[in-house]
Protein backbone atom coordinates (compact mmCIF):
# COMPACT_ATOMS: atom_id res chain seq x y z
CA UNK A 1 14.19 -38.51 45.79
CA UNK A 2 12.79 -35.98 43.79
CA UNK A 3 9.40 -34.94 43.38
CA UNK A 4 7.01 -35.63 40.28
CA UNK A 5 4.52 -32.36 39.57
CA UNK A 6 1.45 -33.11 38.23
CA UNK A 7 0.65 -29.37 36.44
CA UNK A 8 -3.13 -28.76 35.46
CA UNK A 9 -4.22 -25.97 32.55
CA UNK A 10 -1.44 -26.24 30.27
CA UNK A 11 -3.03 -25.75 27.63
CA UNK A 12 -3.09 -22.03 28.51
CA UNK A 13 0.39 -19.34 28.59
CA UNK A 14 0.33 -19.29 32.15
CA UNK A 15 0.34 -23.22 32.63
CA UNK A 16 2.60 -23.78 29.55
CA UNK A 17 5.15 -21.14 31.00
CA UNK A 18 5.23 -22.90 34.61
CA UNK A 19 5.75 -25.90 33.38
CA UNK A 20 8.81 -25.29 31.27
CA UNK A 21 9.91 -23.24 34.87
CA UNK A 22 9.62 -26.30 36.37
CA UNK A 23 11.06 -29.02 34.30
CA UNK A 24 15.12 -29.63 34.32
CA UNK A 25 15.43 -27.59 37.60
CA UNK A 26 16.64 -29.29 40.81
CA UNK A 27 15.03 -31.29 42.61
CA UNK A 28 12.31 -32.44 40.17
CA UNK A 29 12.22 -35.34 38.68
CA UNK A 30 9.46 -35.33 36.45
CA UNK A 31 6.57 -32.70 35.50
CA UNK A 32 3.61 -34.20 34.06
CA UNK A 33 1.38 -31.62 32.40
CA UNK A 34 -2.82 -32.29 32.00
CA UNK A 35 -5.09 -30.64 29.62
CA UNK A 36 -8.25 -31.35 27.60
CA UNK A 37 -6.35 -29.53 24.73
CA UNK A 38 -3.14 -28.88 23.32
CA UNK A 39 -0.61 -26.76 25.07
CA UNK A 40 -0.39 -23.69 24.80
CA UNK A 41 1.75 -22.39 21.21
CA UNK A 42 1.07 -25.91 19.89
CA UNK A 43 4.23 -27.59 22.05
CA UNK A 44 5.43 -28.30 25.36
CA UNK A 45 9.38 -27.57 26.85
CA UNK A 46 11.73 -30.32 27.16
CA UNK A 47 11.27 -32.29 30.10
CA UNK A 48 7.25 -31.94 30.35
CA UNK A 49 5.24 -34.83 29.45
CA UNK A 50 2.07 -34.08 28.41
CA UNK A 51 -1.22 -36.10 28.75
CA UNK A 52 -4.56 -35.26 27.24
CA UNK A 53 -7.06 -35.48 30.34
CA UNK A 54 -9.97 -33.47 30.62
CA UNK A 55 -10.47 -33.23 34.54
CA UNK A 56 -14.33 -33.45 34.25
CA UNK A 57 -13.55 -37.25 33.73
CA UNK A 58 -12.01 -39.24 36.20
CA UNK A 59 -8.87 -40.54 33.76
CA UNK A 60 -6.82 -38.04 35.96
CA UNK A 61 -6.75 -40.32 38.86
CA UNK A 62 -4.94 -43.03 36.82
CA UNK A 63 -2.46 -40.10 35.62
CA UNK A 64 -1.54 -39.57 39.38
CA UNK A 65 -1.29 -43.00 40.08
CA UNK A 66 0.93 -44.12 37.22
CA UNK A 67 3.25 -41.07 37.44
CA UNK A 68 3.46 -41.38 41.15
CA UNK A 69 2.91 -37.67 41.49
CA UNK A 70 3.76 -36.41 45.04
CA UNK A 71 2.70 -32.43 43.75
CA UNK A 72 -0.51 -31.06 42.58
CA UNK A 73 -0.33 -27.62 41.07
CA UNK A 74 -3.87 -26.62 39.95
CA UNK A 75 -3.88 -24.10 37.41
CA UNK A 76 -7.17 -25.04 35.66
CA UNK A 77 -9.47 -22.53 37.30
CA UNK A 78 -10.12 -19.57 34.90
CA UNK A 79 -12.34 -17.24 33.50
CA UNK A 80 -11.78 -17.41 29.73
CA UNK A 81 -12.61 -21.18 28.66
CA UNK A 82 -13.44 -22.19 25.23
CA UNK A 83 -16.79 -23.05 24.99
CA UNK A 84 -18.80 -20.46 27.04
CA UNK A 85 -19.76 -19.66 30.41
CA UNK A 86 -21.63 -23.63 31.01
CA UNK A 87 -18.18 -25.88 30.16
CA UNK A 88 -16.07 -22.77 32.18
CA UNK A 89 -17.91 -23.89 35.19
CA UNK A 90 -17.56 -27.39 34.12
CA UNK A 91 -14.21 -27.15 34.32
CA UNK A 92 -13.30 -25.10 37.19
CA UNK A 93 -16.09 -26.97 39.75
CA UNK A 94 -16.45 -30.33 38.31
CA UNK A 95 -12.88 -30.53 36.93
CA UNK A 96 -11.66 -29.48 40.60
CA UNK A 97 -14.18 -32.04 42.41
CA UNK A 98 -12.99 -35.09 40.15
CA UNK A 99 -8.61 -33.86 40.95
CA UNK A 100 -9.29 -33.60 44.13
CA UNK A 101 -10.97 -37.36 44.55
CA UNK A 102 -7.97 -38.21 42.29
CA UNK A 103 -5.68 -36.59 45.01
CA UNK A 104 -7.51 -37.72 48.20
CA UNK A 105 -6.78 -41.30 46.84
CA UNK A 106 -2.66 -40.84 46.45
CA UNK A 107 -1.38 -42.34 49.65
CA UNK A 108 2.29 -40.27 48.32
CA UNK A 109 0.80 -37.30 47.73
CA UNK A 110 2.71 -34.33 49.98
CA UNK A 111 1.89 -30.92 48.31
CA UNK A 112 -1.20 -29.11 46.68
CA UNK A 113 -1.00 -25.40 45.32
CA UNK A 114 -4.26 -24.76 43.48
CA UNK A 115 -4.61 -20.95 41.52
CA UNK A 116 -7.70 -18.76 42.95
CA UNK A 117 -8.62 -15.61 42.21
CA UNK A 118 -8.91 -12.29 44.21
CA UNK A 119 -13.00 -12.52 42.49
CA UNK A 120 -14.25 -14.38 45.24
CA UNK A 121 -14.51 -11.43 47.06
CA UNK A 122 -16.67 -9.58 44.23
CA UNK A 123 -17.07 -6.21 43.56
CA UNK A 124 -20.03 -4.55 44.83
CA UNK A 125 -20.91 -0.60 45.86
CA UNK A 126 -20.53 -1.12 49.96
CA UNK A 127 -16.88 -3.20 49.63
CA UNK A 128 -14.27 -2.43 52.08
CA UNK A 129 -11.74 -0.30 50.88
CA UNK A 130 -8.97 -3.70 51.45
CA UNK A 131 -10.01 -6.75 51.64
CA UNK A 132 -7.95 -9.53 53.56
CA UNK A 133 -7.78 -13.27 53.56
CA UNK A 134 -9.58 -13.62 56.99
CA UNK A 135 -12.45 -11.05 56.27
CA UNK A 136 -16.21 -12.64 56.50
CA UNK A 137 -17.90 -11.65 53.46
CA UNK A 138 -21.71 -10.90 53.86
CA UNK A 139 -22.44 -11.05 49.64
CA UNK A 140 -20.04 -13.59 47.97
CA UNK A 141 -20.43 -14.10 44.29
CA UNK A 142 -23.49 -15.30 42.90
CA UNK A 143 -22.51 -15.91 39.33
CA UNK A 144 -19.93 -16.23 37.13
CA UNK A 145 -15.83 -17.12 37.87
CA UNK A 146 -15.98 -15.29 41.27
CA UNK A 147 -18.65 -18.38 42.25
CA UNK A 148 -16.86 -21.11 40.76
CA UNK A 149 -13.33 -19.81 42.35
CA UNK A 150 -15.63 -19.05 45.96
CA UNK A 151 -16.90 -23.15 45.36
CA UNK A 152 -13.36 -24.56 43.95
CA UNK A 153 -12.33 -22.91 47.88
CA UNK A 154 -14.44 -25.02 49.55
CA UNK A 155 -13.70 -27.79 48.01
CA UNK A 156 -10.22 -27.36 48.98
CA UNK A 157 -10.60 -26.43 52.40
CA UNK A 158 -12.60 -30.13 52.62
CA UNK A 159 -10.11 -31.56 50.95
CA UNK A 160 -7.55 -30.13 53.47
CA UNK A 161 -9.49 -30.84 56.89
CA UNK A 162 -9.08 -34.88 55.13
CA UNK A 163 -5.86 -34.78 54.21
CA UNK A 164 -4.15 -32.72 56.81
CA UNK A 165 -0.48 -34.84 55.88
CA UNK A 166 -0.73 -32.80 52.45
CA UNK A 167 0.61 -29.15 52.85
CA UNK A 168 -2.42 -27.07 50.82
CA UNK A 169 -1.60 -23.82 49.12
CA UNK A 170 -4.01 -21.15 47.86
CA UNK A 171 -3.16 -18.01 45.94
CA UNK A 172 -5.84 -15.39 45.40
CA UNK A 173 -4.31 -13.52 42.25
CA UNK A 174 -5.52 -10.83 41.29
CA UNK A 175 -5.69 -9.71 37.80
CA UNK A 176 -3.06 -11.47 36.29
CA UNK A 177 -0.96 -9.07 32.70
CA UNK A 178 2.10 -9.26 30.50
CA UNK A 179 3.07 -8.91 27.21
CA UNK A 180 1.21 -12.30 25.90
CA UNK A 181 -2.10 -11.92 28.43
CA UNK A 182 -4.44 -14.08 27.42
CA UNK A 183 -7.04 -13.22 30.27
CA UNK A 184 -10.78 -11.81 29.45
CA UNK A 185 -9.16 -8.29 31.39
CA UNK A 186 -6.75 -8.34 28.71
CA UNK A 187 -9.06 -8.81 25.98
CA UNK A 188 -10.75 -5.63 27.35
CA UNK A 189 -7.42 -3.32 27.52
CA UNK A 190 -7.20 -4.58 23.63
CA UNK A 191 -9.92 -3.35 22.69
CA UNK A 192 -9.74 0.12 20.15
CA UNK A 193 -11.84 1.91 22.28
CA UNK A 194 -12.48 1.29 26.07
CA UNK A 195 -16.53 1.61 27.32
CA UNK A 196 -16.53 2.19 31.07
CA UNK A 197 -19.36 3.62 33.25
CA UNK A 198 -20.35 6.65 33.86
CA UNK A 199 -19.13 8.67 36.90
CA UNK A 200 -17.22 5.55 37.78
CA UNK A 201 -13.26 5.15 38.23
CA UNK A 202 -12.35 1.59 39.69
CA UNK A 203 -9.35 1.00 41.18
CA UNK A 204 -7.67 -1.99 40.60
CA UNK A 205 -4.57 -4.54 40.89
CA UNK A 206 -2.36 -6.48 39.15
CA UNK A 207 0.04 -9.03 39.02
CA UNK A 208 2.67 -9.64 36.55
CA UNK A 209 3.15 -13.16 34.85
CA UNK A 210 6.72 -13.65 35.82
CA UNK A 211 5.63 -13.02 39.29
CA UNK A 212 3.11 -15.10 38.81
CA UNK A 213 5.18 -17.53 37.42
CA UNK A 214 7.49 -17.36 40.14
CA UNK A 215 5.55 -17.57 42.80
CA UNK A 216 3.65 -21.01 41.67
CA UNK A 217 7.46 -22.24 41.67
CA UNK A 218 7.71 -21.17 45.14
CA UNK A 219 4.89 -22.55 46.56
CA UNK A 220 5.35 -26.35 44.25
CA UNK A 221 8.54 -26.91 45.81
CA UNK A 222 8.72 -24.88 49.26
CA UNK A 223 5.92 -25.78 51.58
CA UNK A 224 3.93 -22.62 52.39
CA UNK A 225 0.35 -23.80 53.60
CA UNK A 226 -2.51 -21.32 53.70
CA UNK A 227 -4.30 -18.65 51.84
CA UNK A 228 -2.83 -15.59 50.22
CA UNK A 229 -3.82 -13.06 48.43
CA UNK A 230 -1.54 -11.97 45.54
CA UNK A 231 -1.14 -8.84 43.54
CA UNK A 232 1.25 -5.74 43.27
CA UNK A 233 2.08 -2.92 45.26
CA UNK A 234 0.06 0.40 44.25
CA UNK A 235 -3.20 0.78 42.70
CA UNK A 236 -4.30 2.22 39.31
CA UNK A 237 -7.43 4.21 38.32
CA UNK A 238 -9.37 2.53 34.89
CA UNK A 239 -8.62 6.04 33.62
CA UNK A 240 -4.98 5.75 34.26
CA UNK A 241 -4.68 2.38 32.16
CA UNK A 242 -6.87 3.53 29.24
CA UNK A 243 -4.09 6.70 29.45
CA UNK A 244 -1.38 4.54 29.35
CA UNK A 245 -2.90 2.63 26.62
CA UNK A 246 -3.76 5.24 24.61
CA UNK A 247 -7.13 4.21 24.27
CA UNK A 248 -9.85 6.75 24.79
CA UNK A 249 -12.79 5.65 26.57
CA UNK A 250 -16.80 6.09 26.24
CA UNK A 251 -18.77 6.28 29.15
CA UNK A 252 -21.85 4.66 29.29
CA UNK A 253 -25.03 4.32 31.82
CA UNK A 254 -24.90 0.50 32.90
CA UNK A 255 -27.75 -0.92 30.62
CA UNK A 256 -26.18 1.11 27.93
CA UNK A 257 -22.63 -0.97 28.63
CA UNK A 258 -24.64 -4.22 29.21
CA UNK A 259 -25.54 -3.77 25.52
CA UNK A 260 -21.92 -3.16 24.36
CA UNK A 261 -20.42 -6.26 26.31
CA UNK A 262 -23.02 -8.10 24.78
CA UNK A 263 -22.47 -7.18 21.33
CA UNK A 264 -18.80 -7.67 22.23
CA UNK A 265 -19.19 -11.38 23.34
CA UNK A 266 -21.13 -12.18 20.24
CA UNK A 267 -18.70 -10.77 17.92
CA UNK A 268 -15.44 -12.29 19.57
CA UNK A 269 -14.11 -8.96 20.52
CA UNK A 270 -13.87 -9.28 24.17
CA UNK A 271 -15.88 -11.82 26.92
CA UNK A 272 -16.50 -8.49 28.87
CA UNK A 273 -18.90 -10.91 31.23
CA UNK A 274 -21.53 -9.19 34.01
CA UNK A 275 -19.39 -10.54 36.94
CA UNK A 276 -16.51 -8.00 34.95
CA UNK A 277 -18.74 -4.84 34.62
CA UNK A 278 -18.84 -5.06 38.18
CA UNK A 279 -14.94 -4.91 38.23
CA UNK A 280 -15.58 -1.68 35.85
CA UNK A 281 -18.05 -0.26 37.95
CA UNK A 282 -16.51 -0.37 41.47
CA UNK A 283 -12.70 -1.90 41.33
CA UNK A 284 -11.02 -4.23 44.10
CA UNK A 285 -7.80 -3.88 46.11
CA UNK A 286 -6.94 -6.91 48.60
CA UNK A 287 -4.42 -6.55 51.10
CA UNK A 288 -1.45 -8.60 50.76
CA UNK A 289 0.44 -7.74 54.19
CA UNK A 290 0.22 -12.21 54.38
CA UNK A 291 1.88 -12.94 51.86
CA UNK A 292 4.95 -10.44 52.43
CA UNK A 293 5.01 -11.81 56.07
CA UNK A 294 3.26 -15.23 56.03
CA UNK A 295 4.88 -16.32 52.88
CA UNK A 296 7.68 -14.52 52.88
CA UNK A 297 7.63 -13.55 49.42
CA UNK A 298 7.51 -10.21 47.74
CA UNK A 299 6.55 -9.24 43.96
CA UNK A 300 9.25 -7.47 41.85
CA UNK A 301 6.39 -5.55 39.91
CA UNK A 302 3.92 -3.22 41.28
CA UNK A 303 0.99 -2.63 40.22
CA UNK A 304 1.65 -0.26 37.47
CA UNK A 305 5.15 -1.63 36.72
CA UNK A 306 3.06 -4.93 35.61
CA UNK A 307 0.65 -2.95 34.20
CA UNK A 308 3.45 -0.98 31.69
CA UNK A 309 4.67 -3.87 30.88
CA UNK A 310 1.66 -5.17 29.67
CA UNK A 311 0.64 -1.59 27.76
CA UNK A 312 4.55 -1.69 25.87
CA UNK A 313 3.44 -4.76 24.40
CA UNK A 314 0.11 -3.96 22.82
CA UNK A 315 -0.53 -2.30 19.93
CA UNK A 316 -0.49 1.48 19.53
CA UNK A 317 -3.39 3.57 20.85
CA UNK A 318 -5.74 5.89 18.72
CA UNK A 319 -4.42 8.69 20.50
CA UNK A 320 -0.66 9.38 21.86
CA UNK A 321 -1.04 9.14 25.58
CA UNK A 322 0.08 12.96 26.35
CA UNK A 323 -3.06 14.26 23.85
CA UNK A 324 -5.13 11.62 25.18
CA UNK A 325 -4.75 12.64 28.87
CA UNK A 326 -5.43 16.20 27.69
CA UNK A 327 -8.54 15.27 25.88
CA UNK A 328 -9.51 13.73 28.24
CA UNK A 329 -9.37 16.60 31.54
CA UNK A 330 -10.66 19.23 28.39
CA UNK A 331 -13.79 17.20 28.01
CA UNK A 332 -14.10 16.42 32.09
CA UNK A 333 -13.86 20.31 32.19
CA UNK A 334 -16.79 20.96 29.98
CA UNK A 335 -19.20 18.35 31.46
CA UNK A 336 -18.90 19.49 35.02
CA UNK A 337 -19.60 23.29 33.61
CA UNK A 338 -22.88 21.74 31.68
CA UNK A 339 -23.69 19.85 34.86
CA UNK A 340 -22.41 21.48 38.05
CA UNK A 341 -22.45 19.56 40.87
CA UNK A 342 -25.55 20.12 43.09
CA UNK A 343 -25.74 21.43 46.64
């Protein structure tokens, strides 16, 4: 027989495009998307049936019954969720406690991927350089996505020591980009002009949404239990990606940008949220030697592959990116003449 995915979040580009991935292939019999709204681009593919549930309600257990569903692929954990900050943590905690009661009920159910995010480890002055899947974190996220994803975990891992018959899958991605990113990071890159703090240069990581894509694909129909950490080869400074833009960027002290990401949020630029200054101020790279060699699974996009792929698609910078990059070094020039360094 084949199986019958149950596909959470498609209501958002990332669920929407698995979901078509899915449907007709092999193997599958039936994909059964869930979301409180309607998919993503106002339609669903052929071959995925979709069912209004909002998770926070426990209709979702009758969905898994009736369909039979013998796959869970939880893709309903995000940071960007209509309706602020109190319904996004509805949705990823509550909506993730009331799926997995659903699942822990389905005698037939075999498989679980669920979507994390490389936040849980945070982003904080003292980090390690890498961080790696089996690291014991002394500060773990006290607000914001990075403590619903840290919560949405633990969950899982409960839900796992119960129902050790069903093969449980978690991906920590990091920032996920491509040409129709739809993420709160990408909302940032958009923006005309790009604050970031001063004396600061994060690095970070990326994943591109075909990988992405491809991945979840993997992991719904191959079973590869455990926890991975996902994101592309190679680092890039914020300085590189604002060059690559185009965009020039403004420095500011940190209450100076908490001002700007707050005028930001209210005006619908950009949800540039405290938990993603943090990203701005001092970057994360994982380690993802587990999911080459635990997995067995390696992106096709680096880091700044998915990250150029992403830039080709948005809209033209203020600047050319050759006069921005010298702009930029002239004006590095003449601040560390007006302020040299002190011994």
């Amino acid at each position: 027989m084949g199986k019958v995915v149950l596909v959470t979040g498609v209501a958002r580009h990332l669920g929407a495009r698995f979901a078509a991935r899915l449907a007709g292939r092999p193997g599958i019999d039936r994909v059964v998307g869930v979301d409180s709204r309607e998919p993503w681009g106002g339609m669903t593919a052929d071959g995925v049936e979709y069912v209004r549930v909002d998770l926070r309600r426990p209709a979702v257990a009758r969905v898994i019954a009736e369909y039979d569903v013998d796959t869970v692929v939880h893709l309903d954990v995000s940071a960007g969720v209509q309706g602020g900050r109190a319904t996004a943590k509805e949705t990823n905690v509550i909506g993730t406690m009331q799926l997995l009661g659903a699942c822990q009920k389905a005698p037939g159910l075999r498989r679980l991927v669920v979507k994390s995010t490389t936040a849980v480890y945070g982003s904080a002055p003292r980090d390690p350089a890498v961080f790696g899947e089996r690291m014991q974190l002394k500060d773990l996220p006290r607000s914001g996505f990075g403590k619903d994803a840290t919560e949405v975990e633990g969950y899982v891992r409960g839900f796992a020591r119960r129902r050790p018959d069903v093969a449980v899958t978690v991906l920590r991605f990091a920032n996920i980009v491509g040409p129709a990113g739809d993420t709160p990071l990408c909302d940032y890159f958009a923006l005309p002009v790009l604050p970031t703090v001063l004396g600061r240069d994060p690095r970070l990581q990326f994943v591109h949404e075909d990988d992405a894509v491809a991945l979840l694909h993997l992991a719904a129909t191959e079973p590869r239990p455990g926890t991975y950490n996902v994101a592309g080869n190679g680092v890039l400074l914020l300085s590189q990606c604002a060059r690559r833009l185009g965009r020039p960027t403004v420095p500011l002290l940190g209450p100076a940008l908490g001002l700007v990401a707050g005028l930001a949020r209210r005006t619908g630029l950009a949800d540039i949220s405290p938990e993603q200054l943090q990203l701005l101020s001092h970057g994360r790279v994982v380690d993802t030697t587990a999911l080459r060699e635990g997995f067995g699974w390696t992106l096709s996009m680096t880091t700044p592959e998915a990250f150029a792929d992403f830039a080709a698609a948005q809209s033209g910078g203020l600047l050319p990116p050759e006069r921005l990059a010298a702009a930029t070094d002239r004006l590095a020039g003449l601040l560390t003449r007006q302020n040299p360094p002190r011994s």
